[in-house]
N, C-alpha and C. Protein backbone atom coordinates (compact mmCIF):
# COMPACT_ATOMS: atom_id res chain seq x y z
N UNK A 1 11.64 -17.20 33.62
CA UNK A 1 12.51 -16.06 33.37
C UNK A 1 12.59 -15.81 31.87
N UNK A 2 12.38 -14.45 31.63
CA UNK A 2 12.72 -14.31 30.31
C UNK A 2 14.43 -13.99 29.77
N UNK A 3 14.78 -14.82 28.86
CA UNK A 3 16.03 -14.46 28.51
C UNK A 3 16.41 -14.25 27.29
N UNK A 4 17.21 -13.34 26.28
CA UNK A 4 17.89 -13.09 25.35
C UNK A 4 18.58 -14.37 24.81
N UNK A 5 18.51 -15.09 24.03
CA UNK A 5 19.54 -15.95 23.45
C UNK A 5 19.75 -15.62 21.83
N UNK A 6 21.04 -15.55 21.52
CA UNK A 6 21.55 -14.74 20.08
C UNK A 6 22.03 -16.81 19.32
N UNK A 7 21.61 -16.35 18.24
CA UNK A 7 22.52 -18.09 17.32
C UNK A 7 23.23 -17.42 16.54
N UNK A 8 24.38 -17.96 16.15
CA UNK A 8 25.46 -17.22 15.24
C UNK A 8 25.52 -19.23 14.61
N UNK A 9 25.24 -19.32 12.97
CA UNK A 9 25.87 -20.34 12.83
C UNK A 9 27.47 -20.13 12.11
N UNK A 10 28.39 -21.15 12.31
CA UNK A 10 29.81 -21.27 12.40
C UNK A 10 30.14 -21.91 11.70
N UNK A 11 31.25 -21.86 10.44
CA UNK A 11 31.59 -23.05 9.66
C UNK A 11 32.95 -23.92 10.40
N UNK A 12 33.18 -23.46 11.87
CA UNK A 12 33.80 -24.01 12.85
C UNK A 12 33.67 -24.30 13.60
N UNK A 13 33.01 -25.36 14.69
CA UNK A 13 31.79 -25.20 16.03
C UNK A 13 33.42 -25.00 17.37
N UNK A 14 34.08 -25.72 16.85
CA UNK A 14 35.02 -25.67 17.87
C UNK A 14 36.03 -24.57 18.04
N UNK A 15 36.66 -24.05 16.57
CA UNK A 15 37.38 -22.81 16.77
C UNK A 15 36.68 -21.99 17.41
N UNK A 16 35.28 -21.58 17.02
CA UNK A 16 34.34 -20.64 17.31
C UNK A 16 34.34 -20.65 18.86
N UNK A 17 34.12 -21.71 19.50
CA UNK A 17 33.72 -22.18 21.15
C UNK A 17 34.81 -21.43 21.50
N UNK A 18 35.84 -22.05 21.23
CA UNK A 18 37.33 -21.88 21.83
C UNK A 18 37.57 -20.27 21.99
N UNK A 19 37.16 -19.58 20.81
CA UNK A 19 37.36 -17.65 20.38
C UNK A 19 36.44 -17.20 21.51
N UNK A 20 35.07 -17.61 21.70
CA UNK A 20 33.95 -16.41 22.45
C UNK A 20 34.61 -17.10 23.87
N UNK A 21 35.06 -18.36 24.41
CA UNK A 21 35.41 -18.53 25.70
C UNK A 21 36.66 -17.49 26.08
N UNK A 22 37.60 -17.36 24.76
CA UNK A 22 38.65 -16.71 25.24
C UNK A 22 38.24 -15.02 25.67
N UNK A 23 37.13 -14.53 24.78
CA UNK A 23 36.80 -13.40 24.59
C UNK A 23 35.56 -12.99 26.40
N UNK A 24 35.88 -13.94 27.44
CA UNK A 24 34.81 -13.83 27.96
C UNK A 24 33.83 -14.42 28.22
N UNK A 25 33.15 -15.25 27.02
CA UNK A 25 31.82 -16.23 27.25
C UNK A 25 32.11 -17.12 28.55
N UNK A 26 31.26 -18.10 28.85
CA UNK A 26 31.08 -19.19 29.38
C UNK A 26 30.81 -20.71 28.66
N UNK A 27 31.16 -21.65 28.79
CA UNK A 27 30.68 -22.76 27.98
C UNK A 27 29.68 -23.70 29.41
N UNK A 28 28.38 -23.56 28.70
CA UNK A 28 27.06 -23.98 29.41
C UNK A 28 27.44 -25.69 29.01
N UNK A 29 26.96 -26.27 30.07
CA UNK A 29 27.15 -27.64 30.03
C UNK A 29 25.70 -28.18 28.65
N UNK A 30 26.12 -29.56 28.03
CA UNK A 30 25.20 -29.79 27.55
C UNK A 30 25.61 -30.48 25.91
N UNK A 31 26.37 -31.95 26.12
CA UNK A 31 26.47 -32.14 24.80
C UNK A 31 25.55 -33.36 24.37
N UNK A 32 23.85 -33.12 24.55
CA UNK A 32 23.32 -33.85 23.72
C UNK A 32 23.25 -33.35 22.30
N UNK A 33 23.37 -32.04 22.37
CA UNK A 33 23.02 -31.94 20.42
C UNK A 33 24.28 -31.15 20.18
N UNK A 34 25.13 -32.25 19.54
CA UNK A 34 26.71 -32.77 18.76
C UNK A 34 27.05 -30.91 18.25
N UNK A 35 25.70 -30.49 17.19
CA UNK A 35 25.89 -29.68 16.69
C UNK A 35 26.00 -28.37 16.80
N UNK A 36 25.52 -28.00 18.33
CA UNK A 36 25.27 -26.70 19.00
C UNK A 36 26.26 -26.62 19.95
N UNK A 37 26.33 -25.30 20.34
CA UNK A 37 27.57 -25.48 21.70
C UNK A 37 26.64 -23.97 22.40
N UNK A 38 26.59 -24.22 23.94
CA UNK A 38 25.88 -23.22 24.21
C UNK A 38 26.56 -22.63 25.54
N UNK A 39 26.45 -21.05 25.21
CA UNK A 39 27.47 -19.97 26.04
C UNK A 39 26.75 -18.94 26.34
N UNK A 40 26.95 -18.61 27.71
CA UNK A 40 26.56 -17.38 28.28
C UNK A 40 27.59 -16.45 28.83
N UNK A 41 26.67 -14.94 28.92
CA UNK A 41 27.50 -13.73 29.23
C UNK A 41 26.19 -12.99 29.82
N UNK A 42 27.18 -12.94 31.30
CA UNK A 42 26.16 -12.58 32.10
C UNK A 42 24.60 -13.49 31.95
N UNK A 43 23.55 -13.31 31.67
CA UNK A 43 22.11 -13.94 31.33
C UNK A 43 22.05 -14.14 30.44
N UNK A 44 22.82 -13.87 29.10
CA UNK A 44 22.77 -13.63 27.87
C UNK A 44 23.01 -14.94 27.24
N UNK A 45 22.29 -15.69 26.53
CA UNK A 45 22.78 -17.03 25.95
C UNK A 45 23.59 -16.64 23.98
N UNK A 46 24.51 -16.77 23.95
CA UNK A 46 25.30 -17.24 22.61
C UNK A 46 24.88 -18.81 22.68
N UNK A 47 24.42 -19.29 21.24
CA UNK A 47 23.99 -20.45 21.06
C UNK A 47 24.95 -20.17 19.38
N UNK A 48 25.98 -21.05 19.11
CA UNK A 48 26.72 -21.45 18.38
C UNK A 48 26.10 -23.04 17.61
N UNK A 49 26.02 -22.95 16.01
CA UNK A 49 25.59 -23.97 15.42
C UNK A 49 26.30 -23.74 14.39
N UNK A 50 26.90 -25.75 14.05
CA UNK A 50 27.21 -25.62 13.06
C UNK A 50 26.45 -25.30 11.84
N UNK A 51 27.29 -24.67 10.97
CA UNK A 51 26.44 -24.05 9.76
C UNK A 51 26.20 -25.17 8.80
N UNK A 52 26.95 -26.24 8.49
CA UNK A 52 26.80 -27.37 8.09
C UNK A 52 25.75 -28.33 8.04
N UNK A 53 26.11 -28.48 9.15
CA UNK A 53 24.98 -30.00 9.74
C UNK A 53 23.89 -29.44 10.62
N UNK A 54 23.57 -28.65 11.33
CA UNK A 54 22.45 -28.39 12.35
C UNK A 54 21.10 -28.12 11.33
N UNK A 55 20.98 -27.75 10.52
CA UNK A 55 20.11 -27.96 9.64
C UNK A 55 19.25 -26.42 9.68
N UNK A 56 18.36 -26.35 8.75
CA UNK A 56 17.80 -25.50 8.54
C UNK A 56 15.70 -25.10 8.93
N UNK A 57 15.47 -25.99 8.96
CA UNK A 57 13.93 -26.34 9.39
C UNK A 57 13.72 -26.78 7.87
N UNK A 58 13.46 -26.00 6.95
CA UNK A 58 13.11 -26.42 5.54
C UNK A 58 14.03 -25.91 4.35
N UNK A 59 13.55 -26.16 2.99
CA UNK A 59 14.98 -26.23 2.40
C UNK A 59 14.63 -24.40 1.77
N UNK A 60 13.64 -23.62 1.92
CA UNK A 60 13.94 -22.38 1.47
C UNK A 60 14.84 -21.29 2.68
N UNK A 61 14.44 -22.15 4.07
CA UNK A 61 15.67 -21.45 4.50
C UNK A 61 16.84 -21.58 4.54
N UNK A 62 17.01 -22.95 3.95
CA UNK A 62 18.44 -23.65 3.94
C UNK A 62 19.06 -22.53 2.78
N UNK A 63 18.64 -22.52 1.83
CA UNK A 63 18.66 -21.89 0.69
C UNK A 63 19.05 -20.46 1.23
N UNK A 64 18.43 -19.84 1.57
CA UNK A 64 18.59 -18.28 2.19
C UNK A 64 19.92 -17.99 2.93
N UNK A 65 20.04 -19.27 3.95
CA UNK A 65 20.57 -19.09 4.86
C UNK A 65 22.23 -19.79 4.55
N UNK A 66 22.11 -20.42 3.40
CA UNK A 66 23.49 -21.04 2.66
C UNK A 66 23.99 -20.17 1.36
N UNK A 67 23.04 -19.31 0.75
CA UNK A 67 23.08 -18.46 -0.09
C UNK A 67 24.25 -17.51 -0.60
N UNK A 68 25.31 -17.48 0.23
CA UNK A 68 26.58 -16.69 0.02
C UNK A 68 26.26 -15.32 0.25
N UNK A 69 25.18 -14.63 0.54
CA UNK A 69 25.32 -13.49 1.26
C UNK A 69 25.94 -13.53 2.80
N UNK A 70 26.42 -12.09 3.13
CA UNK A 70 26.75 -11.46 4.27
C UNK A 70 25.90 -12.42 5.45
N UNK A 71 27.44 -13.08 6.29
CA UNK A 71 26.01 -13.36 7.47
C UNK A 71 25.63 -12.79 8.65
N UNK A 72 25.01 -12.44 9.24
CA UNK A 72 24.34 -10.94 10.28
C UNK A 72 24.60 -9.93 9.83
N UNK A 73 24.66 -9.45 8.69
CA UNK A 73 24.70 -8.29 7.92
C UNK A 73 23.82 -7.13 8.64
N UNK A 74 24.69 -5.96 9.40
CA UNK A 74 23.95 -5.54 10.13
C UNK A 74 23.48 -5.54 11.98
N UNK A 75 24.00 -6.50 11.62
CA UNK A 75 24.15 -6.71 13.24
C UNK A 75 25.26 -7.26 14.15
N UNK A 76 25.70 -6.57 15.28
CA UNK A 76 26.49 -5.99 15.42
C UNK A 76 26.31 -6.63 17.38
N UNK A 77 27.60 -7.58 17.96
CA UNK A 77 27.18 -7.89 19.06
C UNK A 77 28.14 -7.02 19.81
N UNK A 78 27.84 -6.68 21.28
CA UNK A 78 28.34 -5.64 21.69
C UNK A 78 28.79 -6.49 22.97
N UNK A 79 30.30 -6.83 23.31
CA UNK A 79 30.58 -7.37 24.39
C UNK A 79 31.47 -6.53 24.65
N UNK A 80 31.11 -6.58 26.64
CA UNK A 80 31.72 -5.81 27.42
C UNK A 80 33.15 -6.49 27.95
N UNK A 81 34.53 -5.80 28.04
CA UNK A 81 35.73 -6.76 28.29
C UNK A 81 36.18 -5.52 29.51
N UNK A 82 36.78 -6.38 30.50
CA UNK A 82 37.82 -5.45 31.74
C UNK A 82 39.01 -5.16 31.51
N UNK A 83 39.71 -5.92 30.01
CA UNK A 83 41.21 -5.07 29.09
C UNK A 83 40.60 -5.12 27.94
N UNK A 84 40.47 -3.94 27.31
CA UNK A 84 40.19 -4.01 25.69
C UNK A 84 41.60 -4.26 25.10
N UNK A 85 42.50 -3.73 25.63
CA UNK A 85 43.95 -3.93 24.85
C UNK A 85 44.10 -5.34 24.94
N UNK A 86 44.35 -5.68 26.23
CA UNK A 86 44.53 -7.73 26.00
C UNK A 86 43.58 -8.40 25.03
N UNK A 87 42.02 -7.58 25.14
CA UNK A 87 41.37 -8.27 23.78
C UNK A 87 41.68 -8.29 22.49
N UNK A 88 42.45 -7.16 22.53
CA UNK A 88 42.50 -6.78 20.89
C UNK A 88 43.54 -7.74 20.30
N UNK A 89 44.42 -7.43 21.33
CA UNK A 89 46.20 -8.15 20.78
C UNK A 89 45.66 -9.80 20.41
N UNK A 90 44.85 -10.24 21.74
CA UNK A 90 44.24 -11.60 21.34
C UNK A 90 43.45 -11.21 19.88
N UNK A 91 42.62 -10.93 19.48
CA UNK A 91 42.05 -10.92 18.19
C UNK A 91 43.20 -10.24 17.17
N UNK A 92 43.74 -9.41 17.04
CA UNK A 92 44.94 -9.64 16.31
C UNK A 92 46.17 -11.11 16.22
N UNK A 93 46.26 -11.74 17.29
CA UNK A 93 47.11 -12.64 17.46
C UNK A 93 46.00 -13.68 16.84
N UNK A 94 44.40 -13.90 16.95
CA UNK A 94 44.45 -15.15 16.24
C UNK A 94 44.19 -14.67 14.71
N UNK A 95 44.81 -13.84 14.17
CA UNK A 95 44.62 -13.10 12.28
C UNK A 95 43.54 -12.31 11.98
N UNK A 96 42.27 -12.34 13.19
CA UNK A 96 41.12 -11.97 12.39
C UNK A 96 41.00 -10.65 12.61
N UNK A 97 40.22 -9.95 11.27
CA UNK A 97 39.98 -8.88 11.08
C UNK A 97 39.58 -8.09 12.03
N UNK A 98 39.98 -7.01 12.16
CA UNK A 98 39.83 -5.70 12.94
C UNK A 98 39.23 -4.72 11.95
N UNK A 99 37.78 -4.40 12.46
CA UNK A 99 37.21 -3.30 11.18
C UNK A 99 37.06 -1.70 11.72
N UNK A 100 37.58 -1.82 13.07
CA UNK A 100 37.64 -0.44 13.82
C UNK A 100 38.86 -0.50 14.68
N UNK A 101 39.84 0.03 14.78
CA UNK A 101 41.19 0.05 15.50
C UNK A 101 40.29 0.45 16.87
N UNK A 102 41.22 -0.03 18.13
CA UNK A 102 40.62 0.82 19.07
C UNK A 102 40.47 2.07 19.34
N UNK A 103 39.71 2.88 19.90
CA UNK A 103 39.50 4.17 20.10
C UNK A 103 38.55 4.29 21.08
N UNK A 104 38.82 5.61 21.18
CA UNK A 104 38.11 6.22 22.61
C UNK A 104 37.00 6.71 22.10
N UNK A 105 35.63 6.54 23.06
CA UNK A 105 34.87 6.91 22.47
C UNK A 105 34.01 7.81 23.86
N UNK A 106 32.69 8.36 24.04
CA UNK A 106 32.46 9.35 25.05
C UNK A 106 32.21 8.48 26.18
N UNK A 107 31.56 7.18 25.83
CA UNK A 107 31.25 6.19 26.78
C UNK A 107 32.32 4.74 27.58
N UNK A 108 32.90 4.72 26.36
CA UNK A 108 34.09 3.33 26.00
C UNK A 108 35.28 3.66 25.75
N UNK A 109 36.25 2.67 25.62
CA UNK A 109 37.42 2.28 24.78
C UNK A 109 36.82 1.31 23.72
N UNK A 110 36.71 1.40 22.67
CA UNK A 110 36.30 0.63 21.82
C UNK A 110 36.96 0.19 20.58
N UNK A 111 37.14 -1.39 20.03
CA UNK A 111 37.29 -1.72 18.59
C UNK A 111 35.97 -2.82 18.20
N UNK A 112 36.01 -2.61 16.95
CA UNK A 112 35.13 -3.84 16.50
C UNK A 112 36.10 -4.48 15.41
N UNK A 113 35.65 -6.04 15.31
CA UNK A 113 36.40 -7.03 14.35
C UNK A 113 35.38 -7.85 14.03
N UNK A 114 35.50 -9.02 13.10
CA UNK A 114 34.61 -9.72 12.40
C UNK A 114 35.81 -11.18 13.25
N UNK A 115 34.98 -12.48 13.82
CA UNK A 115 34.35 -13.24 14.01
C UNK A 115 35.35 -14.40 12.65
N UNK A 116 35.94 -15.75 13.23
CA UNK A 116 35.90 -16.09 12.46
C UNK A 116 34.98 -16.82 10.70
N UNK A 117 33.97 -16.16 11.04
CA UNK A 117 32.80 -16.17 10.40
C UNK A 117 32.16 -14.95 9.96
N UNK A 118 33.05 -14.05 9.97
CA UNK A 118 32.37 -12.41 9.47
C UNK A 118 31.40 -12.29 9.95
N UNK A 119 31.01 -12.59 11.51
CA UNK A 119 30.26 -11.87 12.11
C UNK A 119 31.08 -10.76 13.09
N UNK A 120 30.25 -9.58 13.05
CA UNK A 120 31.07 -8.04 13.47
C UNK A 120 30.90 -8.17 14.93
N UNK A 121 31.78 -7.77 16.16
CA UNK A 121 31.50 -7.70 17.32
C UNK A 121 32.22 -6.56 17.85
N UNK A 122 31.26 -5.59 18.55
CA UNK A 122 32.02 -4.57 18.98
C UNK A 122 32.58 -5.03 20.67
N UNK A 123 33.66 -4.63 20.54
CA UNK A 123 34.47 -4.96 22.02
C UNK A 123 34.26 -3.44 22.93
N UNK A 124 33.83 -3.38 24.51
CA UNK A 124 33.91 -2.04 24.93
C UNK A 124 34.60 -2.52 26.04
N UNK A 125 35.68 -1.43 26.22
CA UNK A 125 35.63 -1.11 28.09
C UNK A 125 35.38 0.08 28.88
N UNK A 126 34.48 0.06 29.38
CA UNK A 126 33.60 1.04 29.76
C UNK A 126 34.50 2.42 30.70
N UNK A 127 34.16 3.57 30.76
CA UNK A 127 35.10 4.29 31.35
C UNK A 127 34.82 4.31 32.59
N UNK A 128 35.69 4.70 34.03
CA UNK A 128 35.25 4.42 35.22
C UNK A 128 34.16 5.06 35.84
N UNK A 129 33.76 6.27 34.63
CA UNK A 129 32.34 6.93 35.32
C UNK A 129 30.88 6.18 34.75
N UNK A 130 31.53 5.24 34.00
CA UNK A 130 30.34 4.79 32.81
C UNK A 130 30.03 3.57 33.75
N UNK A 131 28.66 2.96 33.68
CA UNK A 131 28.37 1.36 34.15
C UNK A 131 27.51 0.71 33.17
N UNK A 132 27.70 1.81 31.68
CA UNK A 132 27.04 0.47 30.52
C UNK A 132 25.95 0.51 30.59
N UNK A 133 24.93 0.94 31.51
CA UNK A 133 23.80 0.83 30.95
C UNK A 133 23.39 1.71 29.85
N UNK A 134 22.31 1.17 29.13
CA UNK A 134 21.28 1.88 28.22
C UNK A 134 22.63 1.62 26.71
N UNK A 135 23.76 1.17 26.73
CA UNK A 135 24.66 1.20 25.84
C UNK A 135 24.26 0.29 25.02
């Protein structure tokens, strides 16, 4: 089977786990490697690594990838929720940034926020004529 799997590394492996489970994910069984934590949505694998210790393959990506730029700059994960309002209040209630208030949009109810790791995630709930595809 072919499948999608996204890595977001985390300078939190456990806050992080704890946020995408609340937001929806799944936590996939599997703690031989300490440093990864691995979650699905729908088929979709989230693979969470610490940014720390999981390492880099070699040291110019370590370099790149420890560098203090933006991290997923640009990219933008799009999870589907059945209350956007209960999501939001939860992502307001744990402090983190909200970079789009919710709003209605032709397809969604939508906000996006940044990740305790400034990664951006747009939240949708789809309208009852909508079923998300092609979104």
């Amino acid at each position: 089977m072919r499948q999608l799997k996204i890595s977001l590394r985390v300078t939190d492996l456990e806050r992080s786990t704890a946020l995408y489970r609340r937001v929806g994910f799944d936590l996939l069984p599997g703690d031989e490697q300490p440093n990864l934590r691995y979650l699905a949505f729908g088929d979709t694998w989230l693979i969470l690594a610490d940014r720390f210790a999981h390492g880099y393959h070699n040291d110019r990506r370590a370099v790149t990838a420890t560098g203090g730029g933006p991290l997923g700059s640009g990219v933008v994960l799009a999870v589907p929720v059945e209350d956007l309002d209960r999501t939001y209040r939860l992502w307001r209630a744990e402090g983190l940034t909200v970079t789009l208030e919710p709003e209605d949009s032709p397809w969604a109810r939508i906000f996006y926020g940044l990740d305790p790791d400034g990664y951006e995630l747009m939240f949708e709930q789809f309208h009852p004529t909508e079923s998300g595809a092609g979104s």
